[in-house]
Protein backbone atom coordinates (compact mmCIF):
# COMPACT_ATOMS: atom_id res chain seq x y z
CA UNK A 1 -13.36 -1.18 -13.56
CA UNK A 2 -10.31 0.34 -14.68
CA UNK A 3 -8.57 2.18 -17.16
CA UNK A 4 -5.16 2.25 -19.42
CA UNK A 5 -1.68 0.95 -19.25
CA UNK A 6 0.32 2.30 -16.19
CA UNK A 7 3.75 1.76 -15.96
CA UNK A 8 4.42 4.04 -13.40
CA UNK A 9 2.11 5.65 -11.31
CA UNK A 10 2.20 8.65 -8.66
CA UNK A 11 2.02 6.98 -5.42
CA UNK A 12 1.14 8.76 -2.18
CA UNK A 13 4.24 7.73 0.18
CA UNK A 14 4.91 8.59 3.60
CA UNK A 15 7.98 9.82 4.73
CA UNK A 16 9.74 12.69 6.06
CA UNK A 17 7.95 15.13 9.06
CA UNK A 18 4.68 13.76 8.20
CA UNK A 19 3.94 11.56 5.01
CA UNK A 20 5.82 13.51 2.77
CA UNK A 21 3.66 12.73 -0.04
CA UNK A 22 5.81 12.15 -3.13
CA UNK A 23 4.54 11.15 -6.05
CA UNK A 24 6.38 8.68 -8.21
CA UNK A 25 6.29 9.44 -11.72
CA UNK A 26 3.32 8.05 -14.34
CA UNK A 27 3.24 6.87 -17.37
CA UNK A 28 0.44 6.36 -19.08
CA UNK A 29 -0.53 4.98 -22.78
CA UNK A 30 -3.09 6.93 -24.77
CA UNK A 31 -6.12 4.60 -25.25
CA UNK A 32 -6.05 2.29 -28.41
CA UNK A 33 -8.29 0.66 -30.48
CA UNK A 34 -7.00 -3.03 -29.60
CA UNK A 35 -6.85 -2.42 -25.59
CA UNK A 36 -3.33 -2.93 -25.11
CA UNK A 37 -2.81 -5.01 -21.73
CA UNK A 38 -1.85 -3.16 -18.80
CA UNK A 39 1.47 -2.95 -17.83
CA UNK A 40 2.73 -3.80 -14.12
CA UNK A 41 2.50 -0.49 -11.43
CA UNK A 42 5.60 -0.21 -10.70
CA UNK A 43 5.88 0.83 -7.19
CA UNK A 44 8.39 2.49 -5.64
CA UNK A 45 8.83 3.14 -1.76
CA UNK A 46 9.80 6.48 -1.29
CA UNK A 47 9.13 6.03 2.83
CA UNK A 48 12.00 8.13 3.97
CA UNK A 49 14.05 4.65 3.67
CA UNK A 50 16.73 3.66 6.46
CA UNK A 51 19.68 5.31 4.96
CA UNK A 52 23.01 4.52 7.10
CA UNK A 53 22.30 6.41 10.25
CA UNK A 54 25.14 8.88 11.35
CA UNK A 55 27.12 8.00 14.04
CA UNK A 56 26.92 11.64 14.70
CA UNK A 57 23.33 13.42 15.29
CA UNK A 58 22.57 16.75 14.86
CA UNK A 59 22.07 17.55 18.12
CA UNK A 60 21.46 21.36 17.67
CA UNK A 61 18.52 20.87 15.32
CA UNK A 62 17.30 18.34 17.55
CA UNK A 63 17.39 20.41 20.77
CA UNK A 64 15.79 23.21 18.58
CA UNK A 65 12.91 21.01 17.30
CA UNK A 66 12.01 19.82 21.51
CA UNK A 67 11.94 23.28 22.57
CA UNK A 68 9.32 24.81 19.94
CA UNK A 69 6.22 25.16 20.30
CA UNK A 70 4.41 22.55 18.56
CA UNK A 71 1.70 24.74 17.29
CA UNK A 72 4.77 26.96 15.47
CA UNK A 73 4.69 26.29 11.64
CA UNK A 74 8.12 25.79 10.14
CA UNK A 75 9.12 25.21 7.01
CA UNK A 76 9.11 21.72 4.91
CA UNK A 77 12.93 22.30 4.53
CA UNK A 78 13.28 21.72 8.10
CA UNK A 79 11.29 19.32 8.91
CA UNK A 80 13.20 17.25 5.79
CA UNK A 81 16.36 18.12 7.66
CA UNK A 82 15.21 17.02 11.08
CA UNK A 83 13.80 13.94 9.82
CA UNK A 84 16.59 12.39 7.49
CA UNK A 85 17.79 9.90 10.18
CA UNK A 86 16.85 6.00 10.57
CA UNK A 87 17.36 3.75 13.61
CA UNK A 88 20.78 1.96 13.31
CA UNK A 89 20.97 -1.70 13.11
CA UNK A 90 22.25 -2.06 16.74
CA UNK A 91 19.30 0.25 17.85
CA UNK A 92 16.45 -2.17 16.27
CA UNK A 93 18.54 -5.18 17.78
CA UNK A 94 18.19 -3.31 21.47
CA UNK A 95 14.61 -2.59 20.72
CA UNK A 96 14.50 -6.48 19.49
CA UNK A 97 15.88 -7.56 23.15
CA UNK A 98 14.64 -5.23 25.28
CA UNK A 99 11.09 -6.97 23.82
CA UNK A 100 11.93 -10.33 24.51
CA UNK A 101 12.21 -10.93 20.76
CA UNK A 102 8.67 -10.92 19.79
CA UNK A 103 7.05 -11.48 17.01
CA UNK A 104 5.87 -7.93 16.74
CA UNK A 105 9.44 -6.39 18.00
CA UNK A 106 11.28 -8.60 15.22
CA UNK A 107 8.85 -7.45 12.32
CA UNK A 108 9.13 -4.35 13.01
CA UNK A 109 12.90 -4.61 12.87
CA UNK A 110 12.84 -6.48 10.05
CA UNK A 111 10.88 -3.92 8.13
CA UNK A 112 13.72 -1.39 8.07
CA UNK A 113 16.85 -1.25 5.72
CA UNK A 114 18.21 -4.37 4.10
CA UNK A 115 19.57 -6.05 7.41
CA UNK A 116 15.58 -6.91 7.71
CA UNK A 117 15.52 -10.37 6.50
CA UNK A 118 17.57 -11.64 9.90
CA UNK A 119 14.93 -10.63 12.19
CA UNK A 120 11.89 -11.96 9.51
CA UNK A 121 13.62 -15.63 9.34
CA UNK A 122 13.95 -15.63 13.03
CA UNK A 123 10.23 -14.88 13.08
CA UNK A 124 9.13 -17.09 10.62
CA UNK A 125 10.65 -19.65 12.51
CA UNK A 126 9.71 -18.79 16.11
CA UNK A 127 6.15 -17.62 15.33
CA UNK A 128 5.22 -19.49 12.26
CA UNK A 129 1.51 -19.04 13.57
CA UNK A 130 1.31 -14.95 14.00
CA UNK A 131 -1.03 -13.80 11.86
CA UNK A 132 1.60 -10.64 11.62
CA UNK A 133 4.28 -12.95 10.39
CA UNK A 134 2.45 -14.66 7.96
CA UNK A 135 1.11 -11.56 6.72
CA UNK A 136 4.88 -9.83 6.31
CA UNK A 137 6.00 -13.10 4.93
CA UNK A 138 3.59 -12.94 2.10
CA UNK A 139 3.98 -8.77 1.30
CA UNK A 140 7.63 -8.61 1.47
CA UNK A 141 10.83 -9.94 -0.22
CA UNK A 142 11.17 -12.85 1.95
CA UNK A 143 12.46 -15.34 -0.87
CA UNK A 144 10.05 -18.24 -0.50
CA UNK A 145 9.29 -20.75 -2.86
CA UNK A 146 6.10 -21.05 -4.67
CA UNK A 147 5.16 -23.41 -3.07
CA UNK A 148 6.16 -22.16 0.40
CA UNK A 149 4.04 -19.09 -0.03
CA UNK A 150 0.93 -21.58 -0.60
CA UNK A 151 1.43 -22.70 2.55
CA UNK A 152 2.06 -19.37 4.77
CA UNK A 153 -1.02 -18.02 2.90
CA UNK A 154 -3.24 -21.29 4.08
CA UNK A 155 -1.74 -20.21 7.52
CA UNK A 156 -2.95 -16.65 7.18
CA UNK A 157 -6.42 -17.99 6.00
CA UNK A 158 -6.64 -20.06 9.42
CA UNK A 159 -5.66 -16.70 11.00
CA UNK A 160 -7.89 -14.57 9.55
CA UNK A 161 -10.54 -16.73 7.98
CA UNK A 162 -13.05 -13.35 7.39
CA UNK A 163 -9.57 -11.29 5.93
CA UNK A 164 -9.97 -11.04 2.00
CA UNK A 165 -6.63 -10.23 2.11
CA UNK A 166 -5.60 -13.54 3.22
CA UNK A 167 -7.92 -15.33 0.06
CA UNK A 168 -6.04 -12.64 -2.28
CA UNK A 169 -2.82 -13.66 -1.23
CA UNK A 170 -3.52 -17.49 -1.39
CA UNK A 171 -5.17 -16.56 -5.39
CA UNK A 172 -1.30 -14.83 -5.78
CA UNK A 173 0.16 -17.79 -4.18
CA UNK A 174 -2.02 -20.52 -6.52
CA UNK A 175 -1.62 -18.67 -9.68
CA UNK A 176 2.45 -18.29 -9.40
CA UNK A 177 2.54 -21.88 -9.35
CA UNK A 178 0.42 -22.50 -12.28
CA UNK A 179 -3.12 -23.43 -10.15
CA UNK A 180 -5.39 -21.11 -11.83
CA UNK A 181 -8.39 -23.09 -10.99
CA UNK A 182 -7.42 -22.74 -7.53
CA UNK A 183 -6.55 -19.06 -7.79
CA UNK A 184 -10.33 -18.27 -9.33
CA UNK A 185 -11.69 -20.62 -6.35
CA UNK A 186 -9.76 -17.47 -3.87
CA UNK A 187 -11.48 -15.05 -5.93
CA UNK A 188 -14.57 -16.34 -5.61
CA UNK A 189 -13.85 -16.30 -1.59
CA UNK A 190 -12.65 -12.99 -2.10
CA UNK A 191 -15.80 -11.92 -3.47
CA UNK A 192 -17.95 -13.23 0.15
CA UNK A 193 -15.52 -11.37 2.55
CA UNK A 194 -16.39 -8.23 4.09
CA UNK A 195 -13.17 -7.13 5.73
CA UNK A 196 -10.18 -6.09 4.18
CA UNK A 197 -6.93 -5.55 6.56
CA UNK A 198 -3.33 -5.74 5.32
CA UNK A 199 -2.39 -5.12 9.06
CA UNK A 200 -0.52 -2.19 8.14
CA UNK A 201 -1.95 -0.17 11.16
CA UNK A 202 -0.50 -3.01 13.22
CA UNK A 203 2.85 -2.70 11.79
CA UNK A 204 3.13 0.72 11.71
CA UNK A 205 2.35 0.86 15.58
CA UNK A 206 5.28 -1.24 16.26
CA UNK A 207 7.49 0.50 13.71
CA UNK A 208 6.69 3.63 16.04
CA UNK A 209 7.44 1.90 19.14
CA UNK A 210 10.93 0.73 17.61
CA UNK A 211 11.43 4.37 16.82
CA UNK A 212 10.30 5.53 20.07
CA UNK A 213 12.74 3.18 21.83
CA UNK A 214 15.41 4.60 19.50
CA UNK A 215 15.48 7.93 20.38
CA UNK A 216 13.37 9.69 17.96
CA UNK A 217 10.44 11.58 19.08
CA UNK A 218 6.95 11.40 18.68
CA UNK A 219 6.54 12.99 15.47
CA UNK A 220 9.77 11.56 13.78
CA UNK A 221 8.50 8.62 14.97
CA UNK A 222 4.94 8.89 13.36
CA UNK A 223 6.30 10.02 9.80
CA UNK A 224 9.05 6.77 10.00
CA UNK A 225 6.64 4.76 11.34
CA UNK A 226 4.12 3.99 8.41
CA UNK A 227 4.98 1.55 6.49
CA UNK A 228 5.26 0.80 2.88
CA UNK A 229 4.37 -2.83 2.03
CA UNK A 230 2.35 -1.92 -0.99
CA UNK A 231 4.95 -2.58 -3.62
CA UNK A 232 4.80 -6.81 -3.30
CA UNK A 233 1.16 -6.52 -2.85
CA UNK A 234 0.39 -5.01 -5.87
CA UNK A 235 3.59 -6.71 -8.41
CA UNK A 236 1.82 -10.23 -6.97
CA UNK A 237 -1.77 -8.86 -7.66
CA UNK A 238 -0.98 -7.75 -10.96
CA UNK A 239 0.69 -11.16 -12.24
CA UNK A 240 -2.45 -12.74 -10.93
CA UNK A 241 -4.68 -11.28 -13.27
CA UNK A 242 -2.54 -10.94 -15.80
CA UNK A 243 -2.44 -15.13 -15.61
CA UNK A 244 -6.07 -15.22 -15.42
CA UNK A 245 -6.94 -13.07 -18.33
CA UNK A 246 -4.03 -14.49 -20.69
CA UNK A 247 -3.96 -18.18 -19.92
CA UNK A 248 -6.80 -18.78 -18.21
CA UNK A 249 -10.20 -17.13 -18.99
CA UNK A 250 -9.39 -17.65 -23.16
CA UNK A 251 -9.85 -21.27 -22.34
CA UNK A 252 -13.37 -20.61 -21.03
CA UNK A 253 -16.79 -20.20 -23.00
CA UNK A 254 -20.26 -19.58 -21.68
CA UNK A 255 -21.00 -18.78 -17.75
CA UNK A 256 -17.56 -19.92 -16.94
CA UNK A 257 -15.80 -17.47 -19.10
CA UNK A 258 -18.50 -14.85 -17.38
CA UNK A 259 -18.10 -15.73 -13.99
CA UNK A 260 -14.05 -15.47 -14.21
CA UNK A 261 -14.53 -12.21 -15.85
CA UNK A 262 -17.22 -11.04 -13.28
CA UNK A 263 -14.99 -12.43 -10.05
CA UNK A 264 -12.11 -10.75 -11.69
CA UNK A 265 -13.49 -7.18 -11.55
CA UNK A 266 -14.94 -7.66 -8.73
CA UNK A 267 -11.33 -8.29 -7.41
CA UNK A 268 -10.33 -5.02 -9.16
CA UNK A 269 -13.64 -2.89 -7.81
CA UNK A 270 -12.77 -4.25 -4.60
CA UNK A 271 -8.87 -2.80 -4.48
CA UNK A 272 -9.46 0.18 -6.95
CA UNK A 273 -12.63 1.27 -3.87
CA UNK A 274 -9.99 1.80 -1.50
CA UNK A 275 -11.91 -0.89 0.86
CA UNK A 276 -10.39 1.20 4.03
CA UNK A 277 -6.96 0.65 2.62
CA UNK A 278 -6.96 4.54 1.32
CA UNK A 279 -3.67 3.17 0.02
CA UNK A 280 -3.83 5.30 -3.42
CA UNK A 281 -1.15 2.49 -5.07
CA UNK A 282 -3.51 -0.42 -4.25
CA UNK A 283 -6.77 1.54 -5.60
CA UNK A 284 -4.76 1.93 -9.05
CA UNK A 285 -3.38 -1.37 -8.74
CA UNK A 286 -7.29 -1.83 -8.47
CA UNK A 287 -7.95 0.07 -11.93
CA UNK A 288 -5.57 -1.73 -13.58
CA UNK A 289 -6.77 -5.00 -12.66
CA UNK A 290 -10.13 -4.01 -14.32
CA UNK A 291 -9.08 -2.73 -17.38
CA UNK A 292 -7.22 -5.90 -17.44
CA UNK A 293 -10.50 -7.92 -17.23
CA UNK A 294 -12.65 -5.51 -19.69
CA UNK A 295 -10.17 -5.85 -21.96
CA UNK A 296 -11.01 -9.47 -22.33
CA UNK A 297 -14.36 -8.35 -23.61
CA UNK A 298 -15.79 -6.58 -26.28
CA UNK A 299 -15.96 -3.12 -26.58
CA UNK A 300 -19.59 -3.58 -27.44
CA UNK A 301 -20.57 -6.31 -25.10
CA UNK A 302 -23.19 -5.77 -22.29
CA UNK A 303 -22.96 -8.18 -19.81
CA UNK A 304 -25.36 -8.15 -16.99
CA UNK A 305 -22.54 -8.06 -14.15
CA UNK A 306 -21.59 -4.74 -15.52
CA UNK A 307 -24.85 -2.82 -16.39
CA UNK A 308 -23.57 -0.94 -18.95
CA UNK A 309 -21.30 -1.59 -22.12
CA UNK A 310 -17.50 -2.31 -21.60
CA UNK A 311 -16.75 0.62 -23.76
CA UNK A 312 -18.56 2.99 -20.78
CA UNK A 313 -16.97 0.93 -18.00
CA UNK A 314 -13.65 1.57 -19.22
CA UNK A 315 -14.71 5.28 -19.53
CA UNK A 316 -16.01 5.15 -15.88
CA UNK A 317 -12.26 3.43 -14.68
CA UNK A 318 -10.71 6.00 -16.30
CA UNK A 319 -12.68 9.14 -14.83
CA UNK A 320 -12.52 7.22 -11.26
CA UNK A 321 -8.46 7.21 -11.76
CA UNK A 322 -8.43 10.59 -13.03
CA UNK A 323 -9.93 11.63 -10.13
CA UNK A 324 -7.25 9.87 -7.76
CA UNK A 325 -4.67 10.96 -9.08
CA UNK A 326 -5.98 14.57 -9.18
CA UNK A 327 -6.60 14.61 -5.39
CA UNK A 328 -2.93 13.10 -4.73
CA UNK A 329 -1.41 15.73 -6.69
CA UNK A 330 -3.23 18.61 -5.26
CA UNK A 331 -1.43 18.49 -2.15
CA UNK A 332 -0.45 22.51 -2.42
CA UNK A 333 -1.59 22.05 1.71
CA UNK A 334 1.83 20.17 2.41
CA UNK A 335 4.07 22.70 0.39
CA UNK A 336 3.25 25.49 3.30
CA UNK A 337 4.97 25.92 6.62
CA UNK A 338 3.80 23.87 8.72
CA UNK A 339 3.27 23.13 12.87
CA UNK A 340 3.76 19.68 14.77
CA UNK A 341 0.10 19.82 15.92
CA UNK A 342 -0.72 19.84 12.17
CA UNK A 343 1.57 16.58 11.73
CA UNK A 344 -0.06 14.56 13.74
CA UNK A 345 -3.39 15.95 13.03
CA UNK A 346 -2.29 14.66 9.56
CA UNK A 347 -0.94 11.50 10.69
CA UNK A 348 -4.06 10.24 12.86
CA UNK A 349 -6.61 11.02 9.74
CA UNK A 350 -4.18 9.11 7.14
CA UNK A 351 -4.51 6.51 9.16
CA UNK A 352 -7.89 6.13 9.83
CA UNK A 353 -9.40 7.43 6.46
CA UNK A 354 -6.43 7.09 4.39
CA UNK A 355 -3.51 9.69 2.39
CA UNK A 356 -6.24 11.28 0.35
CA UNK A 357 -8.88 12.20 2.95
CA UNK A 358 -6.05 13.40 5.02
CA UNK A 359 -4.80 15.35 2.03
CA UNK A 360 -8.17 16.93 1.54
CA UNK A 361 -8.48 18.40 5.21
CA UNK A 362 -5.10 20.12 4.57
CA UNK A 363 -6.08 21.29 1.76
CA UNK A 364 -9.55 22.42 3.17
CA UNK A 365 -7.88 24.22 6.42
CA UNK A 366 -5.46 26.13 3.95
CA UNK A 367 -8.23 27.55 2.17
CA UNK A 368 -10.21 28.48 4.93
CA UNK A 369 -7.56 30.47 6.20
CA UNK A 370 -6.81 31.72 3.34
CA UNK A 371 -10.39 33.13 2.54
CA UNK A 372 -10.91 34.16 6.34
CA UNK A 373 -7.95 36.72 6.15
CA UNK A 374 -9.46 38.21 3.36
C-alpha cells in the first residue's frame, strides 16, 4: 500500500562513527483529487563516501581514540573528525592482492570511490558465476546493456533460485527492455518466495575486512563498512512499476487487469514491510510502489485482494510511512555523547534488525537513563 508523491525522501544512511544517520531531505505532494503518479525516490548515499584519503593521517587523534576507554562517551564532533578518512586506492589494491583477487576482495574494492568499476569488470569477468558478483552487477552503476542485465539476473536466479530479490531484479531487467509480460511473470515469482537477501550483510563484511587490512580500526571499520547499494535498487524498482501501471496494466480488463494490480502491491507490501531489509529507503520505495498501483484504481473500488476500499488503503500507506519516517527522525539518541561500546552495540542490532530498531534501543537506553537519574 502506499502513499503520495516523494521526490525526495529522508533516508537512514550509515556513515561516520557509527551509521551517522542523516536524513536526506523530503518532499512530499499534498494529496489530490486525481492521484498524481509518484515521483522517483531519489536516493542519495550519504555513507561517509571515499573522499581522497590524506596522504597525511592524523595521527594524534588516532593515538587518542586507541588509548580510551571504549566505554568513555565522546562527543559526535569527534567521532566525525576521527572518522573522515577512506582507504586509498593503492590500499584496496593491497587488500585486492594480498586476497588472491577474489571475488569477494575485488567487490569490496570496487564498492568504494569512483576507481570501483576496475575491480567490478575484473570480477565480472573472472567470477561471472558468484552469486556476489551478479548481485553487485545488477545494484550498481556497472553500465550494462539491457539486455546484458537480463542475462546476469537469469544468473542470479540460478544462484539463488528461493532469493526474491533475484525475480525482482530479472522483473527490472524485463521491463527496461520493453518485456512487460515477462516482468509481471517475475512478479508473480516474486509473490511465492519467502526469502529476501540483497547480500548486503555479505558485502558489508568484506567492506570491513578491506578496512581492517587498511589500517582503520574496528569501529571505523564497522561505520565504513555498511554499504549503500539502495540507490539502483530502488531508481530500477520504481521504473518497473511505473511501466507496469502506465503501459501495461491500462491494456488489461477483467482478472488480468486484477491480478497485475494485486501482484503489483504485493511487490510494494513486500519492500514497503521491510522483509528483513530494515533498509528505511527500500520500505518507502515500497510505499511508493503501492500508491503507484492504487492509483490505477478507483477511489471507490473494493477489490477483494485489498479488503477494504482504495481510498482507506491509501490512508493506511500513508499512516504506515508517517510512521517511518517519524521513527528515523527521532534519532535525539545519536545527537548525545557517545562510547565505542555503544557503537558497536549500535552497529550489530542495525544489522540484524535493521536502522530503525537499532534507532529505537538508543533512543530507549537514553530515556532510561534519563528517568533513572531523576
Amino acid at each position: 500500500m502506499s502513499k503520495e508523491r516523494v521526490n525526495r525522501i529522508w533516508l537512514v544512511s550509515v556513515g561516520i562513527g557509527a551509521y551517522i544517520l542523516g536524513l536526506l531531505a523530503t518532499r512530499v505532494c499534498e494529496d489530490r483529487q486525481e492521484a498524481p503518479e509518484p515521483a522517483p525516490v531519489q536516493i542519495q548515499a550519504n555513507v561517509v563516501a571515499p573522499v581522497a584519503a590524506s596522504s597525511v593521517q592524523d595521527d594524534s587523534d588516532l593515538a587518542k581514540a586507541q588509548k580510551r576507554d571504549p566505554r568513555e562517551r565522546i562527543p559526535w564532533a569527534e567521532w566525525t573528525k576521527l572518522y573522515e578518512k577512506a582507504p586509498t586506492s593503492e590500499q584496496l589494491e593491497q587488500f585486492v592482492e594480498a586476497r588472491g583477487r577474489s571475488a569477494e576482495s575485488l567487490v569490496a574494492a570496487a564498492s568504494f570511490g569512483k576507481e570501483g568499476a576496475v575491480w567490478l569488470k575484473e570480477a565480472m569477468k573472472k567470477f561471472p558465476d558468484s552469486r556476489l558478483v551478479q548481485m553487485t552487477a545488477l545494484t550498481s552503476d556497472s553500465n550494462l546493456t539491457a539486455n546484458e542485465r537480463i542475462t546476469w539476473a537469469e544468473r542470479l536466479k540460478q544462484s539463488m533460485p528461493d532469493n526474491a530479490v533475484a525475480n525482482i531484479l530479472a522483473a527490472t531487467a524485463k521491463a527496461a527492455t520493453g518485456d512487460l509480460m515477462g516482468s509481471l511473470d517475475e512478479l508473480r515469482a516474486v509473490s511465492e518466495q519467502r526469502k529476501f537477501d540483497d547480500l548486503k550483510s555479505t558485502l558489508a563484511l568484506n567492506r570491513t575486512e578491506a578496512l581492517l587490512h587498511a589500517g582503520f580500526n574496528y569501529p571505523e571499520a564497522r561505520a565504513l563498512g555498511r554499504p549503500d547499494n539502495a540507490g539502483q535498487f530502488t531508481m530500477q524498482v520504481h521504473e518497473t512499476a511505473k511501466a507496469l501501471k502506465s503501459e501495461f496494466i491500462p491494456t488489461l480488463t477483467g482478472d488480468a487487469r486484477d491480478e497485475a494490480i494485486a501482484l503489483g502491491l504485493a511487490l510494494g507490501n513486500r519492500l514497503s514491510e521491510g522483509d528483513g531489509s530494515g533498509d528505511p529507503a527500500i520500505e518507502l520505495m515500497g510505499m511508493s510502489v503501492e500508491q503507484m498501483f492504487l492509483s490505477a484504481m478507483n477511489p471507490d473500488e473494493r477489490p477483494p485482494f485489498l479488503e477494504m476500499s482504495v481510498e482507506e488503503a491509501k490512508a493506511s500507506v500513508l499512516a504506515q510511512r508517517k510512521v517511518l519516517l517519524e521513527n528515523v527522525q527521532n534519532h535525539s539518541g545519536l545527537d548525545s555523547d557517545i562510547s565505542e561500546y555503544e557503537l558497536l552495540q549500535f552497529f550489530d542490532r542495525a544489522e540484524l534488525l535493521g536502522a530503525p530498531a537499532a534507532l529505537e534501543w538508543m533512543k530507549q537506553t537514553r530515556t532510561a537513563e534519563s528517568e533513572s537519574t531523576k
